[in-house]
PDB file of N, CA and C in Angstrom:
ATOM      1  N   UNK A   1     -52.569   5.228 -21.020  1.00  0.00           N
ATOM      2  CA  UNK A   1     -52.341   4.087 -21.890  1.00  0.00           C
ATOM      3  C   UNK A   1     -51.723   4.530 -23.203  1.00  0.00           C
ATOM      4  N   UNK A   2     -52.061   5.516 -23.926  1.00  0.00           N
ATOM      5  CA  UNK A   2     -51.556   5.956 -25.006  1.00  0.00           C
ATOM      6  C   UNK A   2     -50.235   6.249 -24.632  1.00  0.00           C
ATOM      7  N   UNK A   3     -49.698   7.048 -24.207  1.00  0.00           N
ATOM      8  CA  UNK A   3     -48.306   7.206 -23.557  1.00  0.00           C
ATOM      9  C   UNK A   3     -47.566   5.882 -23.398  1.00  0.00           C
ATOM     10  N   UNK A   4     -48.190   5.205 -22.886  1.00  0.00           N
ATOM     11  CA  UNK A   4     -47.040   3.797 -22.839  1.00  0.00           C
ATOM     12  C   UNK A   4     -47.277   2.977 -24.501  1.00  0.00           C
ATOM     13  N   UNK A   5     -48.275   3.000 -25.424  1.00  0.00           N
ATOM     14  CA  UNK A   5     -48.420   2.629 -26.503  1.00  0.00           C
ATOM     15  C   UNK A   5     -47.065   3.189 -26.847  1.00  0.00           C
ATOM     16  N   UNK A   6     -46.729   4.605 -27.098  1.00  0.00           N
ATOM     17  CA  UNK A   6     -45.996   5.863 -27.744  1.00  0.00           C
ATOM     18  C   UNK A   6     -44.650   4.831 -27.214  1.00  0.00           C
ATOM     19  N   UNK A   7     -44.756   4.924 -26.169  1.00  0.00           N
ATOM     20  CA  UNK A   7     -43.160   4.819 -25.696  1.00  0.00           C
ATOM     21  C   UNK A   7     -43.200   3.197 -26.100  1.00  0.00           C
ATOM     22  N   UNK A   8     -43.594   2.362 -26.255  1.00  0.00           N
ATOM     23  CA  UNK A   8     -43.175   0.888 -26.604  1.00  0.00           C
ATOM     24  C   UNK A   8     -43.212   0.747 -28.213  1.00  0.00           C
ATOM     25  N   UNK A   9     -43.591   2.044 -28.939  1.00  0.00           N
ATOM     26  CA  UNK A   9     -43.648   2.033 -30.546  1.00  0.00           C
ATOM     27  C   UNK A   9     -41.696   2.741 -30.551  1.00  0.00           C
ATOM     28  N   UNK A  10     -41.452   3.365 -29.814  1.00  0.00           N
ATOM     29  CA  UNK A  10     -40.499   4.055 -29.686  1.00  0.00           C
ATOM     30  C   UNK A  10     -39.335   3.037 -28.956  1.00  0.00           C
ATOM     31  N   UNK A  11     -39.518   2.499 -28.142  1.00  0.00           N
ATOM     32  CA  UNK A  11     -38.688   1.142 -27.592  1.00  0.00           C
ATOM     33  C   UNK A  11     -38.638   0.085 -28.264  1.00  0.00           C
ATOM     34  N   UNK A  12     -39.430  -0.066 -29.072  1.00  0.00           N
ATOM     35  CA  UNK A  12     -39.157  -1.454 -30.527  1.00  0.00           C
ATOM     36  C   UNK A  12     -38.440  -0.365 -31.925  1.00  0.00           C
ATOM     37  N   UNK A  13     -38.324   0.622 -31.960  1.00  0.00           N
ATOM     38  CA  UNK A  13     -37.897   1.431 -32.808  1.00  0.00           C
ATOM     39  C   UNK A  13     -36.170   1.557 -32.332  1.00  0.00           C
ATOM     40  N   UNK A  14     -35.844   2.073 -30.974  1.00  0.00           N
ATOM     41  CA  UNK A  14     -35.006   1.825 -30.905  1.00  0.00           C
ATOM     42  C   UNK A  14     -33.902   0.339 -30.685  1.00  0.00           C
ATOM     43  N   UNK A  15     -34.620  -0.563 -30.053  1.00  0.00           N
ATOM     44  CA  UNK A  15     -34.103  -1.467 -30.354  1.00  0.00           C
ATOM     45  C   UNK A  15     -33.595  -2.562 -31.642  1.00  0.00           C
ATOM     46  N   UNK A  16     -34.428  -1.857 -32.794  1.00  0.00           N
ATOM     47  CA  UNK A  16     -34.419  -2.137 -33.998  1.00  0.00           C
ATOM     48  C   UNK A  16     -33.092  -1.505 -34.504  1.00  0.00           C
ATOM     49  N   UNK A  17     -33.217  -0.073 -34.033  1.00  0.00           N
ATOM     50  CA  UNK A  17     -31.607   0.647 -34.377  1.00  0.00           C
ATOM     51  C   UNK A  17     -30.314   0.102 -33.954  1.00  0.00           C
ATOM     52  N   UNK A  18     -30.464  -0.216 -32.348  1.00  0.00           N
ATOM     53  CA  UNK A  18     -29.496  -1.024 -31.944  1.00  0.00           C
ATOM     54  C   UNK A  18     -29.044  -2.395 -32.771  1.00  0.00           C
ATOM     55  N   UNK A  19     -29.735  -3.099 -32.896  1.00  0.00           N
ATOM     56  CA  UNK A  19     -29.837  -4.145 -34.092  1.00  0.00           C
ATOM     57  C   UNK A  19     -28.899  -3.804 -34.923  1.00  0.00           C
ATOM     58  N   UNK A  20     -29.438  -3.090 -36.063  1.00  0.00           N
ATOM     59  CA  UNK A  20     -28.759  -3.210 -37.102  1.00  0.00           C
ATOM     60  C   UNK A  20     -27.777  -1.987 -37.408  1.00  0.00           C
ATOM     61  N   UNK A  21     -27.214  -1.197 -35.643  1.00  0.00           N
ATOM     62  CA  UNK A  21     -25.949  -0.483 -35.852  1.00  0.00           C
ATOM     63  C   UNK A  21     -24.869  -0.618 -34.992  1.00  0.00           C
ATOM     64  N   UNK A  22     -25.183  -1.557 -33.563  1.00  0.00           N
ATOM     65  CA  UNK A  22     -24.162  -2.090 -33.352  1.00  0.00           C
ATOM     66  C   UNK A  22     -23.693  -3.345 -33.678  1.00  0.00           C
ATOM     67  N   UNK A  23     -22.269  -3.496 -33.279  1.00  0.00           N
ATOM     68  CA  UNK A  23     -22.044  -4.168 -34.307  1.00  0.00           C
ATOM     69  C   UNK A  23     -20.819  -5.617 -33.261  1.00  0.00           C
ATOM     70  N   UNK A  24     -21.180  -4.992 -32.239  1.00  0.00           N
ATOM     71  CA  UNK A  24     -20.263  -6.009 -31.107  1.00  0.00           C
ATOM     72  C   UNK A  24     -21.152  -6.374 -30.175  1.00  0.00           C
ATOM     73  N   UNK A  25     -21.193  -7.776 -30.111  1.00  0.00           N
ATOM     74  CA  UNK A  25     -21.973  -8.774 -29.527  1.00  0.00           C
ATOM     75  C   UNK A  25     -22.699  -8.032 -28.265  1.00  0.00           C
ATOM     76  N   UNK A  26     -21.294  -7.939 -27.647  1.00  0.00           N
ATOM     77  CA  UNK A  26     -21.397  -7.577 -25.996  1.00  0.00           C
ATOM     78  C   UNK A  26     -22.015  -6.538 -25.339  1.00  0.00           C
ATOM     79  N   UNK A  27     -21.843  -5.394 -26.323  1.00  0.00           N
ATOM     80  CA  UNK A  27     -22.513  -4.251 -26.166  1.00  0.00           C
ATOM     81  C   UNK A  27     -23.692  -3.944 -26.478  1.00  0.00           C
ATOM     82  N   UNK A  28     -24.248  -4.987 -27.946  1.00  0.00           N
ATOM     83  CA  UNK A  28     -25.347  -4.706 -28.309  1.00  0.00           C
ATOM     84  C   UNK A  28     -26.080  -5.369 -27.227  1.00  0.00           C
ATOM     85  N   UNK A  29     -26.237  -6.581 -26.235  1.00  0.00           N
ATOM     86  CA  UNK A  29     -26.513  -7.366 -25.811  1.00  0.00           C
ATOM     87  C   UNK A  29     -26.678  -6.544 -24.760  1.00  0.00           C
ATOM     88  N   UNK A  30     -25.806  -5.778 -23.860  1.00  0.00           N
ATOM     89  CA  UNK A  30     -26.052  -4.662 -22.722  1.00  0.00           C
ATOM     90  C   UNK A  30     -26.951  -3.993 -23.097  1.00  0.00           C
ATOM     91  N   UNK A  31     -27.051  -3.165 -24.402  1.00  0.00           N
ATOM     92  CA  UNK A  31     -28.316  -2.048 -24.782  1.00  0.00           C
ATOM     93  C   UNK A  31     -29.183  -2.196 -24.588  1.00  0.00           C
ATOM     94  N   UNK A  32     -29.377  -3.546 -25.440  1.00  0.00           N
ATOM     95  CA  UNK A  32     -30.752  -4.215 -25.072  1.00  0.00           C
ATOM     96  C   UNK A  32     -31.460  -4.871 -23.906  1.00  0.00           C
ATOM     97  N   UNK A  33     -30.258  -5.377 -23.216  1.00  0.00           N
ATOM     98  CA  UNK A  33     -31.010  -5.761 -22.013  1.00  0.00           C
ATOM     99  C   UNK A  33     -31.559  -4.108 -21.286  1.00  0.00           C
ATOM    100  N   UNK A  34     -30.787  -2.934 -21.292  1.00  0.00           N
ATOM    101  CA  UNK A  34     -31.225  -1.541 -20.436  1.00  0.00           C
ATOM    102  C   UNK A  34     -32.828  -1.541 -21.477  1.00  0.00           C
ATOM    103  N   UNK A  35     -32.755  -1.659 -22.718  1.00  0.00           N
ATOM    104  CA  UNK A  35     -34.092  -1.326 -23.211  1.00  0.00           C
ATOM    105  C   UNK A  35     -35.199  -2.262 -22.955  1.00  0.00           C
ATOM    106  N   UNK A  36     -34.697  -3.236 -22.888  1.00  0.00           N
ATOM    107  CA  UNK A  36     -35.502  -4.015 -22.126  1.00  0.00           C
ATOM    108  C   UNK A  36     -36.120  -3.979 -20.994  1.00  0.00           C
ATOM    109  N   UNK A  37     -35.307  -3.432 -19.968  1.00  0.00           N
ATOM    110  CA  UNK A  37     -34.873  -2.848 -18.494  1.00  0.00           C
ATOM    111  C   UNK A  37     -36.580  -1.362 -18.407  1.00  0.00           C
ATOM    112  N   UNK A  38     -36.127  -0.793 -19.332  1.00  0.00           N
ATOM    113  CA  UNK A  38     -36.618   0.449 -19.462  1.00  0.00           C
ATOM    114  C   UNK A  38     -38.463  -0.248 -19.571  1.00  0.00           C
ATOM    115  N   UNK A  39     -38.486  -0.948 -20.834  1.00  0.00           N
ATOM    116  CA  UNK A  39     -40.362  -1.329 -21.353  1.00  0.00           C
ATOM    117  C   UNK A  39     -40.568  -1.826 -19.669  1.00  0.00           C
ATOM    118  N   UNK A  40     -39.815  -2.831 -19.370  1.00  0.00           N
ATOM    119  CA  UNK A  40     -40.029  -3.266 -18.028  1.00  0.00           C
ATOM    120  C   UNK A  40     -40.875  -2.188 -16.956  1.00  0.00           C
ATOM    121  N   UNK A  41     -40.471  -1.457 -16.862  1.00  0.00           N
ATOM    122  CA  UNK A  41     -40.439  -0.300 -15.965  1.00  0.00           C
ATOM    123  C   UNK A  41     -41.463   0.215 -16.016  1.00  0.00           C
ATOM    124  N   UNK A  42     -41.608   0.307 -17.050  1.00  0.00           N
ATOM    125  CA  UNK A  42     -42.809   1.424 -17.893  1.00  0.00           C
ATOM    126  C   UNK A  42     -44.288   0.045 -17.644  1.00  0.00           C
ATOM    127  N   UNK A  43     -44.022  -0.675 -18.196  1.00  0.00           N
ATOM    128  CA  UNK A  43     -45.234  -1.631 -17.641  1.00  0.00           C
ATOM    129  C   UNK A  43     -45.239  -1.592 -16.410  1.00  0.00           C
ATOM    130  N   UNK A  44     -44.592  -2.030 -15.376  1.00  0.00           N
ATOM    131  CA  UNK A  44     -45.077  -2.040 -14.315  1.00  0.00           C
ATOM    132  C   UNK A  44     -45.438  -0.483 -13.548  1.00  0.00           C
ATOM    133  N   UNK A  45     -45.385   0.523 -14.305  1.00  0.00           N
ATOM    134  CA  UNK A  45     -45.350   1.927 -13.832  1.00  0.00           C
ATOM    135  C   UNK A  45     -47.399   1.853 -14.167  1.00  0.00           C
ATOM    136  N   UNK A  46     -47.175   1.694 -15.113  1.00  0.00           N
ATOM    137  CA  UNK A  46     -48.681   1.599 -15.684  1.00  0.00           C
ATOM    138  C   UNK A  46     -49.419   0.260 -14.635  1.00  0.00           C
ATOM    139  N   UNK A  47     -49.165  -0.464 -14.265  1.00  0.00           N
ATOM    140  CA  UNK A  47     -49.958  -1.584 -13.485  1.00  0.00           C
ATOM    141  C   UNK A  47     -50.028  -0.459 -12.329  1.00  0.00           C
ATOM    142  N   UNK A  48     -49.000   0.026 -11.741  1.00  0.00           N
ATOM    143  CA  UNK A  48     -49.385   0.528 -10.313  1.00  0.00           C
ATOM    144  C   UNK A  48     -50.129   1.727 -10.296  1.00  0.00           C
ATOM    145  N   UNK A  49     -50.109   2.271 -11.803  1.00  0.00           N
ATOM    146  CA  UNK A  49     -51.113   3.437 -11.950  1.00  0.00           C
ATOM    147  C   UNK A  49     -52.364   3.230 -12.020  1.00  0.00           C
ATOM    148  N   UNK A  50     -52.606   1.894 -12.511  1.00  0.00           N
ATOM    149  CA  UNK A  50     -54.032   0.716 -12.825  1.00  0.00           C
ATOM    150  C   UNK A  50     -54.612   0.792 -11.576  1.00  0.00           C
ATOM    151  N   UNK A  51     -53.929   0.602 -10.843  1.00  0.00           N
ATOM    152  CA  UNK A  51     -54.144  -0.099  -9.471  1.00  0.00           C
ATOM    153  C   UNK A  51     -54.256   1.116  -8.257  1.00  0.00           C
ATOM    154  N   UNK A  52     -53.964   2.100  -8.169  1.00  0.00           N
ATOM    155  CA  UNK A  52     -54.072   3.384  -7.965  1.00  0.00           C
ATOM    156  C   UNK A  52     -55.293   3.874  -8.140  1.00  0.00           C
ATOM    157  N   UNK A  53     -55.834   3.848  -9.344  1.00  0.00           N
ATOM    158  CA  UNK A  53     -56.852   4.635  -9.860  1.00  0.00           C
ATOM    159  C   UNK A  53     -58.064   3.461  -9.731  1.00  0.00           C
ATOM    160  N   UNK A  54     -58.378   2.096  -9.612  1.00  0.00           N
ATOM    161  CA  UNK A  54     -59.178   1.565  -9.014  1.00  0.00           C
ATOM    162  C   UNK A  54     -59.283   1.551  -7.819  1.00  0.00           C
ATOM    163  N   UNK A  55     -58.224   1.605  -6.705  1.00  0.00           N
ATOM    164  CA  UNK A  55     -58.566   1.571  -5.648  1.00  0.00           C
ATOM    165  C   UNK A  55     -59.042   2.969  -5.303  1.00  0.00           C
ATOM    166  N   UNK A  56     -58.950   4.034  -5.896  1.00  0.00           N
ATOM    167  CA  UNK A  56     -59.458   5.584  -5.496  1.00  0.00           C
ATOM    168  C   UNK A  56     -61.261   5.507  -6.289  1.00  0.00           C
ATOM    169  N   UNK A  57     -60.908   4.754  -7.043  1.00  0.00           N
ATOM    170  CA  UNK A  57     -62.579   4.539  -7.889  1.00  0.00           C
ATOM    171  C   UNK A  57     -63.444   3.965  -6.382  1.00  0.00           C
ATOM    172  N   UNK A  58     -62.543   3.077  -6.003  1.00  0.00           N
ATOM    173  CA  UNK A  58     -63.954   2.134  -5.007  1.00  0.00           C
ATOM    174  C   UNK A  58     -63.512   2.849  -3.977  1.00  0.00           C
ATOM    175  N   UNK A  59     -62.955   3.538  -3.225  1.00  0.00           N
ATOM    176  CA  UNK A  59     -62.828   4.711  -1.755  1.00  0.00           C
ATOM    177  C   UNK A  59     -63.890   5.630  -2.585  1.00  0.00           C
ATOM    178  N   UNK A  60     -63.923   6.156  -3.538  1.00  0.00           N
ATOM    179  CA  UNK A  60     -65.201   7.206  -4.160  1.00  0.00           C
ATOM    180  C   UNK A  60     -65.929   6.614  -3.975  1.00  0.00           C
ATOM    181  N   UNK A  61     -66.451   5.374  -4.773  1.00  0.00           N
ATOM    182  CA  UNK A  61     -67.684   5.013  -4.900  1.00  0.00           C
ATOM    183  C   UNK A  61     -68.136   4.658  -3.513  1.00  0.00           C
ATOM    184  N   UNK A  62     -67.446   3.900  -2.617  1.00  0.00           N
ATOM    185  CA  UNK A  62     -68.145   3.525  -1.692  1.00  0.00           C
ATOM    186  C   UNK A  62     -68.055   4.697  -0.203  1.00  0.00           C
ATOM    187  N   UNK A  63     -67.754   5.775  -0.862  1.00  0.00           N
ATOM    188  CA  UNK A  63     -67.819   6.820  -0.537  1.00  0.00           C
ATOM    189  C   UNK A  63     -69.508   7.184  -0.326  1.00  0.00           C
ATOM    190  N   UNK A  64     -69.970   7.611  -1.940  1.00  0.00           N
ATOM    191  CA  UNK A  64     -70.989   8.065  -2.362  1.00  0.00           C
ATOM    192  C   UNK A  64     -71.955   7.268  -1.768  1.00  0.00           C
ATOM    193  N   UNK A  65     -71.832   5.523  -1.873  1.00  0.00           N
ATOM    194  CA  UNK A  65     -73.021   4.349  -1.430  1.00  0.00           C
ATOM    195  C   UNK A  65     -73.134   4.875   0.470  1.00  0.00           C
ATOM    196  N   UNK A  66     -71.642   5.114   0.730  1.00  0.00           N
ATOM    197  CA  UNK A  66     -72.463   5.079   2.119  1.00  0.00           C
ATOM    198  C   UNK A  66     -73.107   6.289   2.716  1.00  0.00           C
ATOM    199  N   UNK A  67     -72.818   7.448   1.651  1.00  0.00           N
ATOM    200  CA  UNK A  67     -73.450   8.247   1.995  1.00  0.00           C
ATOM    201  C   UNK A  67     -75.181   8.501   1.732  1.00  0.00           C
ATOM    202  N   UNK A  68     -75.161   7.828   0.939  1.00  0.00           N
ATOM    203  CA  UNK A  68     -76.635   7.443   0.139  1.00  0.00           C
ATOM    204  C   UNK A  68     -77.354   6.829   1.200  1.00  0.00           C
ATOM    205  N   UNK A  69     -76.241   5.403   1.750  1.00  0.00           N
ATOM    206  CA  UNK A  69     -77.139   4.436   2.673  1.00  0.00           C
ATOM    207  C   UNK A  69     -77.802   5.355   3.964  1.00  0.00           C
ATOM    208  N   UNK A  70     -76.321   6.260   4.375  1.00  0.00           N
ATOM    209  CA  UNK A  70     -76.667   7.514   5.467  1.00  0.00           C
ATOM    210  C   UNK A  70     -77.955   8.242   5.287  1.00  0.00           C
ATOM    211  N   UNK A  71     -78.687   8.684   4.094  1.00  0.00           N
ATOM    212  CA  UNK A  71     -79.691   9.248   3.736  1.00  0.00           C
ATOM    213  C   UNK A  71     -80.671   8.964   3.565  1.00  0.00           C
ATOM    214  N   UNK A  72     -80.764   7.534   3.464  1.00  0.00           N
ATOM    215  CA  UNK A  72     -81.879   6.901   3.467  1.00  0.00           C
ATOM    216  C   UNK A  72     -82.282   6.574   4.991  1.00  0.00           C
ATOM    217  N   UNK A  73     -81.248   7.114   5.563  1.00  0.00           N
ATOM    218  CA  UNK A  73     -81.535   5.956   7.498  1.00  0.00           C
ATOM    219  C   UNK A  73     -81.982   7.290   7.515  1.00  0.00           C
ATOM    220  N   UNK A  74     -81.502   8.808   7.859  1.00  0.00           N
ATOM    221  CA  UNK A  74     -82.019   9.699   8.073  1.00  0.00           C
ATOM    222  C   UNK A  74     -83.595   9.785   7.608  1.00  0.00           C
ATOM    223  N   UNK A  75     -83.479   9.360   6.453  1.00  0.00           N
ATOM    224  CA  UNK A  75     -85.444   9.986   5.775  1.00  0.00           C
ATOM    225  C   UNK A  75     -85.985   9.091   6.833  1.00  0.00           C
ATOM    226  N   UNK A  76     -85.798   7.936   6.911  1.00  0.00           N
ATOM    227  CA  UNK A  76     -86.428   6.783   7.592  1.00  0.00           C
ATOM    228  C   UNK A  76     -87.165   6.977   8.540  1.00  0.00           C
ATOM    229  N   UNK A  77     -85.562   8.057   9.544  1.00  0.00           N
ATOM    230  CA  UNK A  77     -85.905   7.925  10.804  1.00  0.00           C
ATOM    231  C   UNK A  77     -86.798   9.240  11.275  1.00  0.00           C
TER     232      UNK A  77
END
């Protein structure tokens, strides 16, 4: 999360530059849409990393539960 903070303090920084140093409609308008293009990216890079790392949380956890549940049938039995 910090990393994508960094890079979207750095993607409103540069787009701020673009701003106020180009100076033709058309081009500034391309830049920005790629920087735009780019935060894009980067968010959804971070959702699928979100989503990655919960679904490996609950394969662990329900890892551990069924091994637990396994241990309890053993004492049982």
């Amino acid at each position: 999360m910090q990393n994508v903070n960094q890079f979207e303090q750095h993607r409103a920084a540069l787009e701020q530059c673009v701003h106020n140093s180009v100076h033709d409609a058309e081009t500034r308008q391309a830049m920005l849409r790629h920087i735009g293009a780019m935060g894009a990216a980067i968010r959804n890079e971070e959702r699928i990393a979100d989503a990655a790392m919960r679904t490996t949380h609950q394969i662990q956890r329900g890892s551990v539960l069924s091994r637990f549940v396994l241990g309890v049938r053993e004492c049982a039995a």
